[in-house]
C-alpha atoms as a PDB file:
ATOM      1  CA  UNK A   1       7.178  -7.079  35.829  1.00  0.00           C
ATOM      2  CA  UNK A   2       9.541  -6.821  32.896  1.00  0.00           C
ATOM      3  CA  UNK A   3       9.935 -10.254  31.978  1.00  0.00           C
ATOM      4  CA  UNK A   4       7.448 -10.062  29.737  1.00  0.00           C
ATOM      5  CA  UNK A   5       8.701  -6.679  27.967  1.00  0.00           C
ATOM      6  CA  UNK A   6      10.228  -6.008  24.693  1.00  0.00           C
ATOM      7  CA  UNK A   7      11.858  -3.042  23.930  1.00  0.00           C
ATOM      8  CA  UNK A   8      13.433  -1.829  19.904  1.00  0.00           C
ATOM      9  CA  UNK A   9      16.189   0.446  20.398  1.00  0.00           C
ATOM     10  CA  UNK A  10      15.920   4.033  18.598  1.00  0.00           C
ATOM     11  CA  UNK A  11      18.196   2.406  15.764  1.00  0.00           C
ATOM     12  CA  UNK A  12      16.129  -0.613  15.453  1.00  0.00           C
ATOM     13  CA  UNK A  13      13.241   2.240  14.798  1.00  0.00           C
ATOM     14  CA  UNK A  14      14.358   3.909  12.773  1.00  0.00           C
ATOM     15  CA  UNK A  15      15.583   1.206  10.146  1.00  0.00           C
ATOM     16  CA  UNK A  16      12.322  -0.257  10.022  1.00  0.00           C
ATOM     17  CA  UNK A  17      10.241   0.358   6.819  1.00  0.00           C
ATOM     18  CA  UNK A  18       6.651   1.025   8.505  1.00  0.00           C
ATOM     19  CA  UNK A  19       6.188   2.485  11.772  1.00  0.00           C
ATOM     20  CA  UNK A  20       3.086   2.610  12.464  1.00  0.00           C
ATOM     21  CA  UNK A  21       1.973   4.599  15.767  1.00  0.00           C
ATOM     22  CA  UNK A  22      -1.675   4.577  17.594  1.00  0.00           C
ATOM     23  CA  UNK A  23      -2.276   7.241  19.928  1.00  0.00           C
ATOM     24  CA  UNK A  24      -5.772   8.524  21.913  1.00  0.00           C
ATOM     25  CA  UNK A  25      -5.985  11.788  24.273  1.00  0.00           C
ATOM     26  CA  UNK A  26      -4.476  15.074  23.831  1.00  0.00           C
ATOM     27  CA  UNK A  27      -2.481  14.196  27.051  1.00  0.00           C
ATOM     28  CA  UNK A  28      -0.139  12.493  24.315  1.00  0.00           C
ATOM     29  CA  UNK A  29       0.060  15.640  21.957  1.00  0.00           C
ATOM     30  CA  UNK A  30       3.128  16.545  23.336  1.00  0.00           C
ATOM     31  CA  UNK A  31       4.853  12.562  22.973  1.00  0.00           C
ATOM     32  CA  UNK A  32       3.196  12.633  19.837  1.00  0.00           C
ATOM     33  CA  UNK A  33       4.045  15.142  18.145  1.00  0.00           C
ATOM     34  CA  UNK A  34       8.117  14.735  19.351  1.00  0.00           C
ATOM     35  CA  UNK A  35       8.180  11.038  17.817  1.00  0.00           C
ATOM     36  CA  UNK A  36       6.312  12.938  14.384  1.00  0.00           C
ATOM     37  CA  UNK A  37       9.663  15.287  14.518  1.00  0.00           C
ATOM     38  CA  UNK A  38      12.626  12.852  14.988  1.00  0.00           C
ATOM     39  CA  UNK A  39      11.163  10.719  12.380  1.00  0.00           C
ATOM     40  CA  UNK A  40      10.126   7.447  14.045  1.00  0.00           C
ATOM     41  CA  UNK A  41       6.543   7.520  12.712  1.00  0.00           C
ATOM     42  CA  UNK A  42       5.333   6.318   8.826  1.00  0.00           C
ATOM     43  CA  UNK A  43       1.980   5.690   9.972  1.00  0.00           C
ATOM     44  CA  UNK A  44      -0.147   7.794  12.583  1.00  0.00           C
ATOM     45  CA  UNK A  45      -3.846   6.726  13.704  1.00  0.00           C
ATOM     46  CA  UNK A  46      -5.321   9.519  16.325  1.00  0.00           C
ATOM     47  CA  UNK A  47      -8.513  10.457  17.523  1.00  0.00           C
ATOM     48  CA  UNK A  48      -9.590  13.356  16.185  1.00  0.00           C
ATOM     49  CA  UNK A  49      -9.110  15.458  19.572  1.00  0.00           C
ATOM     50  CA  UNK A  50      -5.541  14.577  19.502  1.00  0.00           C
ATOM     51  CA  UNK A  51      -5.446  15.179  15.343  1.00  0.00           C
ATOM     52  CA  UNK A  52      -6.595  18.536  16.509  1.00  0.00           C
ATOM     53  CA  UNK A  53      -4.606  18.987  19.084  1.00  0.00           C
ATOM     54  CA  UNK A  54      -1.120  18.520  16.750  1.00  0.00           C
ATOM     55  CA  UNK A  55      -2.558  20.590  13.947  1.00  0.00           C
ATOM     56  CA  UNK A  56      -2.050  23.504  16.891  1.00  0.00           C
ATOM     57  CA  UNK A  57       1.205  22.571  18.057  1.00  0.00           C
END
């Protein structure tokens, strides 16, 4: 099942330029809103439950 995965490292992340991350549910608030904090996102797209959901976090 992994031979088809590829994985960045949190280095390779975080020296990219863009980062873009897409994320739907509030079940993700919580993942969300950690990679919004350690600064591995440039770009967000949510749905607006979830863009709700982090403005309360």
């Amino acid at each position: 099942p992994h031979d088809r995965l590829i994985a960045a490292t949190l280095d390779d992340l975080r020296s990219a330029r863009k980062r873009f991350l897409a994320v739907c549910g509030v079940d993700r608030c919580d993942a969300t809103h950690a990679a919004l904090n350690a600064g591995l996102v440039t770009h967000l797209c949510v749905d607006h439950a979830l863009a709700r959901a982090l403005l309360d976090c």
